[in-house]
PDB file of N, CA and C in Angstrom:
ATOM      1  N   UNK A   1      68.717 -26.804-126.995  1.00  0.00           N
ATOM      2  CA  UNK A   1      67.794 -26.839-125.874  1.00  0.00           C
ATOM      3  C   UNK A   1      66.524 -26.030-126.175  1.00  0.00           C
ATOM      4  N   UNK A   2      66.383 -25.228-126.800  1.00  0.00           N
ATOM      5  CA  UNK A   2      65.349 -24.075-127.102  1.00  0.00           C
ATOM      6  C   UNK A   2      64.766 -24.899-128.230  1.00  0.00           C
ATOM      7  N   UNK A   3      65.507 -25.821-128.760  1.00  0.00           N
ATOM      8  CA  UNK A   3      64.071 -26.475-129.359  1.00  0.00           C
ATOM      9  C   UNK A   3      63.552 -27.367-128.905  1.00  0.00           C
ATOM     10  N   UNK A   4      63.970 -27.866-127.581  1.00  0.00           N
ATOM     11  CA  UNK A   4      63.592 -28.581-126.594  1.00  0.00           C
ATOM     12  C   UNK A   4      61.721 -28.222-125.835  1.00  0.00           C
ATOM     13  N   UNK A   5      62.667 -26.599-125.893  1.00  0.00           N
ATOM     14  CA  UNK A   5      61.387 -25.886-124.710  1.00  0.00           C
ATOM     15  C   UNK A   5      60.197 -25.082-125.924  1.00  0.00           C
ATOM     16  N   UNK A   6      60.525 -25.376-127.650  1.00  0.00           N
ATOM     17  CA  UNK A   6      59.571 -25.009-128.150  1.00  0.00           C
ATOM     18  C   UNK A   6      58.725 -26.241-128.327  1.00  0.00           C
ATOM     19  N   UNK A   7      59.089 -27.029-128.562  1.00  0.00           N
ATOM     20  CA  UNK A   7      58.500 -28.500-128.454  1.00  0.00           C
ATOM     21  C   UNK A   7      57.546 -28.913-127.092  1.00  0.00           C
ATOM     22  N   UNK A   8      57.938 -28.461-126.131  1.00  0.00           N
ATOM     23  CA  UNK A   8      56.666 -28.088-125.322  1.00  0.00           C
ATOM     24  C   UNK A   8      55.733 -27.421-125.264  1.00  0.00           C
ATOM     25  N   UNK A   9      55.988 -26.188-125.763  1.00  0.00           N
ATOM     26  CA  UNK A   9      55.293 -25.072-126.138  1.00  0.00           C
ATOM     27  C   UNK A   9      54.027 -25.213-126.734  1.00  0.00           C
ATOM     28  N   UNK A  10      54.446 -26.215-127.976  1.00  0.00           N
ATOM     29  CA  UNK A  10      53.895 -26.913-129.214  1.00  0.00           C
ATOM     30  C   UNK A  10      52.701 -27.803-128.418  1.00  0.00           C
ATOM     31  N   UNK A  11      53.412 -29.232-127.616  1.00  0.00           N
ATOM     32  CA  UNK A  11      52.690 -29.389-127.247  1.00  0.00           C
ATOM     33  C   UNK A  11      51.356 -28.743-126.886  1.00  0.00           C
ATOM     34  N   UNK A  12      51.836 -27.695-125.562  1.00  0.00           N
ATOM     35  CA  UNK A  12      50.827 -27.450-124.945  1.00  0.00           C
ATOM     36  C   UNK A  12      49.507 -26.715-125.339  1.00  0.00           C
ATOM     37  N   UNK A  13      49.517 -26.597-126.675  1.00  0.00           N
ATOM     38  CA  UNK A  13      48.784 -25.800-127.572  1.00  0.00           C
ATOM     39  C   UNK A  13      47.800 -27.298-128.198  1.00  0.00           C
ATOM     40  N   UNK A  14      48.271 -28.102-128.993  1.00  0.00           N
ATOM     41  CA  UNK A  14      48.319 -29.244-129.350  1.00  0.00           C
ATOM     42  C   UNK A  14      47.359 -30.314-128.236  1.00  0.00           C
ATOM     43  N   UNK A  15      47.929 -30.752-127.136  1.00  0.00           N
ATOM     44  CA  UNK A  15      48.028 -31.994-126.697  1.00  0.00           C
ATOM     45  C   UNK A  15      46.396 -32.285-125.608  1.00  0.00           C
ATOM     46  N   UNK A  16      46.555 -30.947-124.488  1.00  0.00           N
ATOM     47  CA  UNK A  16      45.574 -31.251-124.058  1.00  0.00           C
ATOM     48  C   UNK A  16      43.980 -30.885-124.572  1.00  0.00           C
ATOM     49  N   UNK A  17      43.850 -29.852-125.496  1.00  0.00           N
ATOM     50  CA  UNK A  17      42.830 -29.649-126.401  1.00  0.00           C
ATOM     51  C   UNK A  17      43.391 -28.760-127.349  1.00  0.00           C
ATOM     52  N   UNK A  18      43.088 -29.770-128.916  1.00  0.00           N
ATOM     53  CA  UNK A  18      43.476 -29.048-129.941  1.00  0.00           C
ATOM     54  C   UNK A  18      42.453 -27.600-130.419  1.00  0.00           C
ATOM     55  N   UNK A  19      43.575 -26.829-131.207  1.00  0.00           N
ATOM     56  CA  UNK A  19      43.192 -25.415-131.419  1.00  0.00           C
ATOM     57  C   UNK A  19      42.782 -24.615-130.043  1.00  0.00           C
ATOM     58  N   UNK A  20      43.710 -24.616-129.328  1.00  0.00           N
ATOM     59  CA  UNK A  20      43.783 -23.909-128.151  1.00  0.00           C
ATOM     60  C   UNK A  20      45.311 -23.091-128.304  1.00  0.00           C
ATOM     61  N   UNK A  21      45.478 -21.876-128.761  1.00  0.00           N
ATOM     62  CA  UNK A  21      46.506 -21.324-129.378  1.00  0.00           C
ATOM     63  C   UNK A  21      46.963 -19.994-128.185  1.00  0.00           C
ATOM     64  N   UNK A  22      46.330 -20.074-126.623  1.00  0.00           N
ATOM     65  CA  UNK A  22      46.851 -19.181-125.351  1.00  0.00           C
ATOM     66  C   UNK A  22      48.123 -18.916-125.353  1.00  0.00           C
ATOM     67  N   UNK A  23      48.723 -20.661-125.363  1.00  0.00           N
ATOM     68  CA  UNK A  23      50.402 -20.803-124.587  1.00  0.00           C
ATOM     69  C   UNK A  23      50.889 -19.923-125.174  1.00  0.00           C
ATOM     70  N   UNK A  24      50.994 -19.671-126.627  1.00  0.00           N
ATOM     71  CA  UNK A  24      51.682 -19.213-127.511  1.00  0.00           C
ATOM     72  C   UNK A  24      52.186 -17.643-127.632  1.00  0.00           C
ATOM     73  N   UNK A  25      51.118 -17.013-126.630  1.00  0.00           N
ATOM     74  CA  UNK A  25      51.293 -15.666-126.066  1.00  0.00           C
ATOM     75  C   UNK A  25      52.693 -15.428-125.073  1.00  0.00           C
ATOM     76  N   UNK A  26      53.488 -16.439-124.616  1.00  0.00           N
ATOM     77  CA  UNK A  26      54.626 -16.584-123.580  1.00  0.00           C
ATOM     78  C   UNK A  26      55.822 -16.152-125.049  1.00  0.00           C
ATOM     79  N   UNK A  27      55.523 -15.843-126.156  1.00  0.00           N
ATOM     80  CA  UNK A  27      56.416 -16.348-127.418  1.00  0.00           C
ATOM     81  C   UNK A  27      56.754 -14.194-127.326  1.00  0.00           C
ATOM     82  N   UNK A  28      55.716 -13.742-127.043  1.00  0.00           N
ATOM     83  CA  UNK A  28      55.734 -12.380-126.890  1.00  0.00           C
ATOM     84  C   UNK A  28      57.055 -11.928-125.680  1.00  0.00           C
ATOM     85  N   UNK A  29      56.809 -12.320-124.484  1.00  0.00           N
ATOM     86  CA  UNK A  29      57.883 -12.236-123.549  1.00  0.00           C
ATOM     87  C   UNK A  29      59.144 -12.892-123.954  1.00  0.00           C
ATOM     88  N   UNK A  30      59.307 -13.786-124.515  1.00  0.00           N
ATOM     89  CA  UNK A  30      60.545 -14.481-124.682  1.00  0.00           C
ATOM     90  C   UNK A  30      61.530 -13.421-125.424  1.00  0.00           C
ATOM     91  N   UNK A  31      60.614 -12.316-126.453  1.00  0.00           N
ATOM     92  CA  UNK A  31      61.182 -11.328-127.422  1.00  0.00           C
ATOM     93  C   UNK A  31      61.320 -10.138-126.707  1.00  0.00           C
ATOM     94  N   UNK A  32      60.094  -9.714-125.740  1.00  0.00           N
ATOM     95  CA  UNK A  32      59.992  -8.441-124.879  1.00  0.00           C
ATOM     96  C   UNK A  32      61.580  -8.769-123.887  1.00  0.00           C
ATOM     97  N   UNK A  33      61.583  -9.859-123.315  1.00  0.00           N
ATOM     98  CA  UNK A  33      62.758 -10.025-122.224  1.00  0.00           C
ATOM     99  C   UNK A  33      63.993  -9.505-122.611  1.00  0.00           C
ATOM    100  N   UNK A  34      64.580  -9.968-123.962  1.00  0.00           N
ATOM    101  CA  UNK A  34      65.748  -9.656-123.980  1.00  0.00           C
ATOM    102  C   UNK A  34      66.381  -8.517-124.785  1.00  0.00           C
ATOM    103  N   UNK A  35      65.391  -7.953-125.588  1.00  0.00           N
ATOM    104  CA  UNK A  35      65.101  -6.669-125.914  1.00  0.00           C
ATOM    105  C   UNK A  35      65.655  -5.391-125.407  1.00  0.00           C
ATOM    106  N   UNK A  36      65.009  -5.227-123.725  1.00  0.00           N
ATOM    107  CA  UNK A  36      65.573  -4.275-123.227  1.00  0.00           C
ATOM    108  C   UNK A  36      66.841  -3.937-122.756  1.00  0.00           C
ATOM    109  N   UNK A  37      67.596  -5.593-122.526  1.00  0.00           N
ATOM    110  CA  UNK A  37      68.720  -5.830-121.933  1.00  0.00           C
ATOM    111  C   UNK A  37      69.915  -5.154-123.154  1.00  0.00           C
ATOM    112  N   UNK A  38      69.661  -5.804-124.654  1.00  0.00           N
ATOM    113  CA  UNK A  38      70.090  -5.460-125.644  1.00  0.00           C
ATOM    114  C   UNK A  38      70.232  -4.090-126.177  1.00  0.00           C
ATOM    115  N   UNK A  39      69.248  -3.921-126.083  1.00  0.00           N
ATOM    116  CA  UNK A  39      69.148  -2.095-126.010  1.00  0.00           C
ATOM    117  C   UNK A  39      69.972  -1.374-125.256  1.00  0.00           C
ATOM    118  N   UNK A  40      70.444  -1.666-124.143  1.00  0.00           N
ATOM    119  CA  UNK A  40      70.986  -0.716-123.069  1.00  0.00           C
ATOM    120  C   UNK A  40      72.213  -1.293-123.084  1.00  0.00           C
ATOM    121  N   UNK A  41      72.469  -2.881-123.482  1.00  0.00           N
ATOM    122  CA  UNK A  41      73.843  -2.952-123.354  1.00  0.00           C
ATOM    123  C   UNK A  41      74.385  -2.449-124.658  1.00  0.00           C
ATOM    124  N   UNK A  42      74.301  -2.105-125.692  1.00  0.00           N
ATOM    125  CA  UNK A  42      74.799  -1.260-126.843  1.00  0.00           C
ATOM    126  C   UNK A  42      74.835   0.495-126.479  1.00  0.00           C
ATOM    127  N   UNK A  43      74.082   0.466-125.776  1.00  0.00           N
ATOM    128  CA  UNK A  43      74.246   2.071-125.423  1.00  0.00           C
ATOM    129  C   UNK A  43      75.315   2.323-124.100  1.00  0.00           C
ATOM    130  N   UNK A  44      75.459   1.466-123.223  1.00  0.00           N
ATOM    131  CA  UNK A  44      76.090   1.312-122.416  1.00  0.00           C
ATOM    132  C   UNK A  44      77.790   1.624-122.615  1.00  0.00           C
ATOM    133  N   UNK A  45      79.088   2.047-122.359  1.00  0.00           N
ATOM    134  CA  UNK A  45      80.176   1.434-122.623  1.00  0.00           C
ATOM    135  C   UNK A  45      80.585   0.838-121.502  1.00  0.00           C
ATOM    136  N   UNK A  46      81.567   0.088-121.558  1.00  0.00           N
ATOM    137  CA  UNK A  46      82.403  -0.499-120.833  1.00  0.00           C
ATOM    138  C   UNK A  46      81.561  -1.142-119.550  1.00  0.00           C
ATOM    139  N   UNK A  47      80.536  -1.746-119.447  1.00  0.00           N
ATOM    140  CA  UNK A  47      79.595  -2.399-118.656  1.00  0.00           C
ATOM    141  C   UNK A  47      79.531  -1.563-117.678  1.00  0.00           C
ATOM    142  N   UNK A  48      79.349  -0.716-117.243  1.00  0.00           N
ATOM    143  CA  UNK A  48      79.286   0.486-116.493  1.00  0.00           C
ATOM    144  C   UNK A  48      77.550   0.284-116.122  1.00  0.00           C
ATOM    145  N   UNK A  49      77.673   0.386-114.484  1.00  0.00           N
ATOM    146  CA  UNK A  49      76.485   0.071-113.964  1.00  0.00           C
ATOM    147  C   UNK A  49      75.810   1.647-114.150  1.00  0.00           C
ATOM    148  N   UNK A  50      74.582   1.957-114.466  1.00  0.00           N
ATOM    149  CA  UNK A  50      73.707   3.383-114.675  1.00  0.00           C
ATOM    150  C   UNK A  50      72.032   2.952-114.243  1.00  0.00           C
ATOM    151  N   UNK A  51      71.352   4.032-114.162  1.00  0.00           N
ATOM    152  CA  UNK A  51      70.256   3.529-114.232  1.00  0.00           C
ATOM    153  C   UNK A  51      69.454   3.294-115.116  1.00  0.00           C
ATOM    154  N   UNK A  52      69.940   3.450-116.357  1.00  0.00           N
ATOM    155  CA  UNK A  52      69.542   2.967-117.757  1.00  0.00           C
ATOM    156  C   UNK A  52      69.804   1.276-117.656  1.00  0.00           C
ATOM    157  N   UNK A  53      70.887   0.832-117.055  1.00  0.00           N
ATOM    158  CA  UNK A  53      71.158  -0.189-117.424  1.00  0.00           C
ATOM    159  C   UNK A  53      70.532  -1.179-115.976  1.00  0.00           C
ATOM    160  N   UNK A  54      70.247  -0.853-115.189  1.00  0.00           N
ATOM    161  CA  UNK A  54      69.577  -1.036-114.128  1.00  0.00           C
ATOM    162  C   UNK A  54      68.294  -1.164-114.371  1.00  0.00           C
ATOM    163  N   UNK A  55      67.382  -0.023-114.888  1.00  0.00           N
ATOM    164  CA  UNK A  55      66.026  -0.565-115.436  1.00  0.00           C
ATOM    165  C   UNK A  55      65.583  -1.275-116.331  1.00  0.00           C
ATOM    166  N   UNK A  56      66.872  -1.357-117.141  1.00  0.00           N
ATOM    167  CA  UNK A  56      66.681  -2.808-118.000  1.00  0.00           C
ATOM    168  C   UNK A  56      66.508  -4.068-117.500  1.00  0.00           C
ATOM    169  N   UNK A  57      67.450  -3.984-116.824  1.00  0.00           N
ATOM    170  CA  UNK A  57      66.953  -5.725-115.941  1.00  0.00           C
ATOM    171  C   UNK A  57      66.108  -5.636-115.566  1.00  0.00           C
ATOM    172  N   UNK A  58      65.457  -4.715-114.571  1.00  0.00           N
ATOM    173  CA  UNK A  58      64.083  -4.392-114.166  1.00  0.00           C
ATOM    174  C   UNK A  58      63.247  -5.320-115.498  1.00  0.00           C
ATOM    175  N   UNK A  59      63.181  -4.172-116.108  1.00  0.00           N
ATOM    176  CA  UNK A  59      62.011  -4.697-117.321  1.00  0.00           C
ATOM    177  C   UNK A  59      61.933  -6.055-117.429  1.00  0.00           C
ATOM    178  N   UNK A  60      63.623  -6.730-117.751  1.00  0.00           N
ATOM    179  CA  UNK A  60      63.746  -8.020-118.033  1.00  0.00           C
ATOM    180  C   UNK A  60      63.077  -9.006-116.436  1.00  0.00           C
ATOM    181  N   UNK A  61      63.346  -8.624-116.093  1.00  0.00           N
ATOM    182  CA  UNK A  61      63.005  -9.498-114.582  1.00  0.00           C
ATOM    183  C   UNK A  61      61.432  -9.602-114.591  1.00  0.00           C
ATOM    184  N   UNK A  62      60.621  -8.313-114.652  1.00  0.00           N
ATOM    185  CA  UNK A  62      59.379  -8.184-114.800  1.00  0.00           C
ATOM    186  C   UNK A  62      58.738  -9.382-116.015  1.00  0.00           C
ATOM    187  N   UNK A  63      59.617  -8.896-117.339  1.00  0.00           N
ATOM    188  CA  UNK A  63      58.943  -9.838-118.613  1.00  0.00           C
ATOM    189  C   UNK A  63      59.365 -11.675-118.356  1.00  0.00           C
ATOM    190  N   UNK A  64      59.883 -12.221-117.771  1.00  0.00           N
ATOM    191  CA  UNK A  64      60.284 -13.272-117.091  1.00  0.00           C
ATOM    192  C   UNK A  64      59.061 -13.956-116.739  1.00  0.00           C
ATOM    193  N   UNK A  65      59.048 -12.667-115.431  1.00  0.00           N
ATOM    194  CA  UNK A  65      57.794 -13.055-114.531  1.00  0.00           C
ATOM    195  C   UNK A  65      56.819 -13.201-115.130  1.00  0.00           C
ATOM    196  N   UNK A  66      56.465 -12.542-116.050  1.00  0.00           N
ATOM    197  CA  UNK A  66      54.852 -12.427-116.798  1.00  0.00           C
ATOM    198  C   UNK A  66      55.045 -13.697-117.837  1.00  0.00           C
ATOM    199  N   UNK A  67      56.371 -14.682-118.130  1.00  0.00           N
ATOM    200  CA  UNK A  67      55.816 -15.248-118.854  1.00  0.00           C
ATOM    201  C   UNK A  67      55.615 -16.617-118.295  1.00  0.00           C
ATOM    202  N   UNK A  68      56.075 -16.766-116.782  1.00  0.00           N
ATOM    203  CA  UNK A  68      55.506 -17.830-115.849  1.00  0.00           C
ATOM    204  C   UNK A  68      54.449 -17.316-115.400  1.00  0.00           C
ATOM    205  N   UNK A  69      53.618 -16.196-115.214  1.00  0.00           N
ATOM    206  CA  UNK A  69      52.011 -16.055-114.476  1.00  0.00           C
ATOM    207  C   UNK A  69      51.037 -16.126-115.248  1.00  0.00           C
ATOM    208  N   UNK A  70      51.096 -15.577-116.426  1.00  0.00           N
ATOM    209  CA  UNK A  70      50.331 -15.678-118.137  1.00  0.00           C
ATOM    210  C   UNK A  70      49.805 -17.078-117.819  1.00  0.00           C
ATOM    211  N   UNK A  71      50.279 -18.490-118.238  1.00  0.00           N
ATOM    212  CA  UNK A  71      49.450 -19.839-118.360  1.00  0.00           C
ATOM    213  C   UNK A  71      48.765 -20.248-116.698  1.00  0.00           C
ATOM    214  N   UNK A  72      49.719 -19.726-115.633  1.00  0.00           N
ATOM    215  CA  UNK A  72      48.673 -19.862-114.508  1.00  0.00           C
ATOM    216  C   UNK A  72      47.647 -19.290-114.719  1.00  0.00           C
ATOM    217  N   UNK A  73      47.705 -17.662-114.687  1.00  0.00           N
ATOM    218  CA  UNK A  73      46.143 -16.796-114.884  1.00  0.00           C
ATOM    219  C   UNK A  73      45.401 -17.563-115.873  1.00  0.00           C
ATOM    220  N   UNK A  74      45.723 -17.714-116.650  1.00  0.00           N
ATOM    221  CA  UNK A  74      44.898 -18.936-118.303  1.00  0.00           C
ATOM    222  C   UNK A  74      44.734 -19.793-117.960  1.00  0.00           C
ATOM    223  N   UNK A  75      45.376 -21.086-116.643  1.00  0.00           N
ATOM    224  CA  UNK A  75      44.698 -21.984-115.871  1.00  0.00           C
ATOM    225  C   UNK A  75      43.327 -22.051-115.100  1.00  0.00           C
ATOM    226  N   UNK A  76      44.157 -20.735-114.276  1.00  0.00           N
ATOM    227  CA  UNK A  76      42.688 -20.780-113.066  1.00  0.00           C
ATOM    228  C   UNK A  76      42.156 -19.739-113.956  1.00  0.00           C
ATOM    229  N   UNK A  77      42.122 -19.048-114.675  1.00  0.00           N
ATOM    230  CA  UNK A  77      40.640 -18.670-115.270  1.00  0.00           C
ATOM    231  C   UNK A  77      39.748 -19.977-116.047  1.00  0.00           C
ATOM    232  N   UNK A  78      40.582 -21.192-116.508  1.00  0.00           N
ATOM    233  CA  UNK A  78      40.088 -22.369-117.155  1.00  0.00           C
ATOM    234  C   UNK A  78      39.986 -22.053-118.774  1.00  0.00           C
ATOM    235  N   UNK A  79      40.530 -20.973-119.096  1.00  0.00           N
ATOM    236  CA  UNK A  79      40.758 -20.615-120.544  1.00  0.00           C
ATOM    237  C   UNK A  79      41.868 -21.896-121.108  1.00  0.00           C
ATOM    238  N   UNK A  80      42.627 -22.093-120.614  1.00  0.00           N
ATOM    239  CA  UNK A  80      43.509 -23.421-120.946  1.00  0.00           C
ATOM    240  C   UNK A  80      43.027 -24.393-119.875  1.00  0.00           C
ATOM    241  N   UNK A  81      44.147 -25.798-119.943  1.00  0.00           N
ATOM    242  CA  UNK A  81      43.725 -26.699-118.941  1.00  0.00           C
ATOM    243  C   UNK A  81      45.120 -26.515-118.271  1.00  0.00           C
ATOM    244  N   UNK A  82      45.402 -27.716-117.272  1.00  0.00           N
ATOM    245  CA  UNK A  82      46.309 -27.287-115.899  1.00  0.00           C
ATOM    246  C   UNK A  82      47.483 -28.309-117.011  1.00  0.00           C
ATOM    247  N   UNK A  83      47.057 -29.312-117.599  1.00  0.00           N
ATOM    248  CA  UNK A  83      48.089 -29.742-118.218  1.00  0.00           C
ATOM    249  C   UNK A  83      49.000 -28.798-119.136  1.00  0.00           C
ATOM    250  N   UNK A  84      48.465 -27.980-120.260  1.00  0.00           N
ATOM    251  CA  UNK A  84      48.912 -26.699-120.899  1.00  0.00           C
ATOM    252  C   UNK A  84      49.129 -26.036-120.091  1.00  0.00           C
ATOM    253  N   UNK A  85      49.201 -25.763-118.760  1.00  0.00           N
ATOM    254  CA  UNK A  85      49.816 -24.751-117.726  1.00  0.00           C
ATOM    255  C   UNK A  85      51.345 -25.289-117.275  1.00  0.00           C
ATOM    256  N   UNK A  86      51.188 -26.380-117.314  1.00  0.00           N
ATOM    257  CA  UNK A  86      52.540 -26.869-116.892  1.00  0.00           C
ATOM    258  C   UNK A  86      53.461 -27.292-117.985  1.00  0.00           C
ATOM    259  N   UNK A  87      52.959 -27.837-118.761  1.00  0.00           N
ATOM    260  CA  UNK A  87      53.800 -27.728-120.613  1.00  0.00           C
ATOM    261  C   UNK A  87      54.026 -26.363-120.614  1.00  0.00           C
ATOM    262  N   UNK A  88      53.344 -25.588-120.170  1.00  0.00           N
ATOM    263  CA  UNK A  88      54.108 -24.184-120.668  1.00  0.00           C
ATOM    264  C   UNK A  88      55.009 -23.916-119.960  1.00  0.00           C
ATOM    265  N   UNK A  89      54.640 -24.164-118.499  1.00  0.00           N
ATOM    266  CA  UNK A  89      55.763 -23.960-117.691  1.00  0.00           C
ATOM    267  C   UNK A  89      57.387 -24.332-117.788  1.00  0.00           C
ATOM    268  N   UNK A  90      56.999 -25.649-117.889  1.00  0.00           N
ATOM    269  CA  UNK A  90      58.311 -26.671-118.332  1.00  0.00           C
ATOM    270  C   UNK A  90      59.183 -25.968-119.645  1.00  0.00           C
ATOM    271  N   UNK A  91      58.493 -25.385-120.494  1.00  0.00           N
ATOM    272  CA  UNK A  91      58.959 -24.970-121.807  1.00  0.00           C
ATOM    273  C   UNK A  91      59.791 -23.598-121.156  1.00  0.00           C
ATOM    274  N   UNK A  92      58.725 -23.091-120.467  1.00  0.00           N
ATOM    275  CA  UNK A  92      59.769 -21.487-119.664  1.00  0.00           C
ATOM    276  C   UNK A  92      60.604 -21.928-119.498  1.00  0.00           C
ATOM    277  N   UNK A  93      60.594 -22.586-118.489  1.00  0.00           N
ATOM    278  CA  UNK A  93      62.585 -23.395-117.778  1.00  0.00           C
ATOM    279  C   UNK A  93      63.557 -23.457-118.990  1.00  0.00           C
ATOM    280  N   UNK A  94      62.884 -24.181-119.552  1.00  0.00           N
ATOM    281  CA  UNK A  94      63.974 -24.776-120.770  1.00  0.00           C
ATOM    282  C   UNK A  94      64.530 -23.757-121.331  1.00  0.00           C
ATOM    283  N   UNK A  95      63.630 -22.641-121.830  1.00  0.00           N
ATOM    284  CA  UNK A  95      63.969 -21.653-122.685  1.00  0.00           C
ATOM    285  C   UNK A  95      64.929 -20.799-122.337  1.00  0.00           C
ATOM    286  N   UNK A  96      64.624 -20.257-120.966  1.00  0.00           N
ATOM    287  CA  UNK A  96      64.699 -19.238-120.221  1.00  0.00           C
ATOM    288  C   UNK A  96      65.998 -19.810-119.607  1.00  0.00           C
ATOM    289  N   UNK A  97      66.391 -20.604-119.321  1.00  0.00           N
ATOM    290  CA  UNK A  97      67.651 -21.365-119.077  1.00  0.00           C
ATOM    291  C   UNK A  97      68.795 -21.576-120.216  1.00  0.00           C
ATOM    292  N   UNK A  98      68.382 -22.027-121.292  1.00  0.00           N
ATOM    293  CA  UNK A  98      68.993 -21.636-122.628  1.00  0.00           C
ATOM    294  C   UNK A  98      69.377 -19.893-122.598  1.00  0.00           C
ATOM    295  N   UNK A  99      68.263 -18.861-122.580  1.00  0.00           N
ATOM    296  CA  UNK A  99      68.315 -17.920-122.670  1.00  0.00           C
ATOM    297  C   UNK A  99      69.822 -17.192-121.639  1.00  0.00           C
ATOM    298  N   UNK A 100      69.532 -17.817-120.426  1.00  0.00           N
ATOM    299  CA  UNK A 100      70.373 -17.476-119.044  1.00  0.00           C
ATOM    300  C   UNK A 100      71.745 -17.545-119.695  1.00  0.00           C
ATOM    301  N   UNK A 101      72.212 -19.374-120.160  1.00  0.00           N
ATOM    302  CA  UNK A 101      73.055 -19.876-120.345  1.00  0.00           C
ATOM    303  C   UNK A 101      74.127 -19.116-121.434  1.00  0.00           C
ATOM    304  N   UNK A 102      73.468 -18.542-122.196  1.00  0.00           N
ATOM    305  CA  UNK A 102      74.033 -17.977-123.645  1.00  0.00           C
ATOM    306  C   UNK A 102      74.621 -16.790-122.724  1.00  0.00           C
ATOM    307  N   UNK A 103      73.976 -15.977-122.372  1.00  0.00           N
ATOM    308  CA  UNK A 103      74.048 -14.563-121.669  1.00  0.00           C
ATOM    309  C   UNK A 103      75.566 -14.735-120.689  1.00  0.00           C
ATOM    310  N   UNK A 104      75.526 -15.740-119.924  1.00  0.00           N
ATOM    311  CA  UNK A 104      76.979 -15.648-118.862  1.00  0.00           C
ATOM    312  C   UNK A 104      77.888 -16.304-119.258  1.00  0.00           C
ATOM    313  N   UNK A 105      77.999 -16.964-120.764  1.00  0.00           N
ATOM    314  CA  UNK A 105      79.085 -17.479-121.546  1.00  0.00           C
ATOM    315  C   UNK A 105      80.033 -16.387-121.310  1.00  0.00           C
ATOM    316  N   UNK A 106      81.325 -16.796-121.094  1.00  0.00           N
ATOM    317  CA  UNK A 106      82.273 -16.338-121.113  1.00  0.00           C
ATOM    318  C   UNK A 106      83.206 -16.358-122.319  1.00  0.00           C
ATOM    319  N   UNK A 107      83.256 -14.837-123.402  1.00  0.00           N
ATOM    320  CA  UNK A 107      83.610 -14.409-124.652  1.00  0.00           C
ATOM    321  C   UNK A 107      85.324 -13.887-124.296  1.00  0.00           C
ATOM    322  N   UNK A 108      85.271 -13.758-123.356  1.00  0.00           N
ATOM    323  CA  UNK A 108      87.033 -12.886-123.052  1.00  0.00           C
ATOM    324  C   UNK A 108      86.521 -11.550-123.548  1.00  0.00           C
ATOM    325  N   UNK A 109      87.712 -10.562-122.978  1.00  0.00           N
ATOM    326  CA  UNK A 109      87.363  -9.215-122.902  1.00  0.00           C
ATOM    327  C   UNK A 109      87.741  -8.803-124.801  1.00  0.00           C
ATOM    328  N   UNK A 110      88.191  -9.253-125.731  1.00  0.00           N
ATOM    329  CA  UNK A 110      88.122  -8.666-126.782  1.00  0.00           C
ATOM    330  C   UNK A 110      87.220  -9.235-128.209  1.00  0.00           C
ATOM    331  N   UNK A 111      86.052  -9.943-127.290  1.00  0.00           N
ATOM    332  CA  UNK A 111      85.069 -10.199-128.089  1.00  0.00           C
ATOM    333  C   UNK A 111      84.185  -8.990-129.010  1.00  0.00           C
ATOM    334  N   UNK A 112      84.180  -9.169-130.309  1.00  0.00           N
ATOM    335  CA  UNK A 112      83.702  -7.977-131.239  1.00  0.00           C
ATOM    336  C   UNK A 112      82.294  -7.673-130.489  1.00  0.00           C
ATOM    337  N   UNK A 113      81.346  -8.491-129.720  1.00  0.00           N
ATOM    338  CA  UNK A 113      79.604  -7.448-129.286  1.00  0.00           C
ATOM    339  C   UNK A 113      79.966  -8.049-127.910  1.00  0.00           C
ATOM    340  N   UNK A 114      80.577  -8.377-127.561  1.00  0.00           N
ATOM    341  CA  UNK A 114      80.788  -8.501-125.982  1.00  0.00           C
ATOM    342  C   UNK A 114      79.680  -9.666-125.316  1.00  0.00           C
ATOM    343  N   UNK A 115      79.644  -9.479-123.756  1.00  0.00           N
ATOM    344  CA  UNK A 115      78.772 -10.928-123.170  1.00  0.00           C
ATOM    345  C   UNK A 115      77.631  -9.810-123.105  1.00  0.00           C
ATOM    346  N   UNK A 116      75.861 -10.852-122.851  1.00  0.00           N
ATOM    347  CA  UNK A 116      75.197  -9.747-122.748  1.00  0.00           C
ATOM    348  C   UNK A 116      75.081  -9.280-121.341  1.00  0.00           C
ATOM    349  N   UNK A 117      75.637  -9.717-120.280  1.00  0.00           N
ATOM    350  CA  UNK A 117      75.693  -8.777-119.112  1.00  0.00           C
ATOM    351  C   UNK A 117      77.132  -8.537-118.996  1.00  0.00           C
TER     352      UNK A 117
END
């Protein structure tokens, strides 16, 4: 599926005016998002709720958000077009749904790195 939602990505860089290389800034959040989650769940034991592990989602929730408002703000400023706003968009879903999907797989409790929430 994630090469589903890079293939939009692609597009949207591509399709509605070539060498327009904005979208491609959402590629930053996709790495910032799950980062923090990773971080804290290795420091974490036994999934134990803290506020270390609490402001991680924070972060993650925040970097989410910024990578659906990024191609709007780049819309209505007209730095991209509305078509590359919504190719990007579409590509978030995809990704970010892939991303979701992996995360609440169910590993059983004696998986060697555990689920990531």
């Amino acid at each position: 599926m994630t090469v589903l939602g890079m293939t939009f990505l692609i597009l949207a860089c591509a399709l509605p005016t070539p060498k327009i290389f904005y979208p491609f800034f959402v590629l930053i959040f996709y790495v910032l998002s799950v980062l923090s989650v990773f971080i804290s769940k290795r420091t974490t034991p036994n999934n134990e709720t803290n506020p270390k592990s609490e402001f991680a989602l924070f972060l993650t929730a925040g970097m989410v958000l910024s990578a659906f408002a990024l191609p709007v703000v780049l819309a209505h400023s007209a730095v991209i077009s509305w078509t590359a706003c919504s190719l990007t968009l579409i590509g978030n879903v995809i990704n970010y749904s892939t991303m979701f999907g992996y995360a609440m797989r169910d590993e059983g409790f004696d998986a060697p790195y555990g689920g990531m929430f």
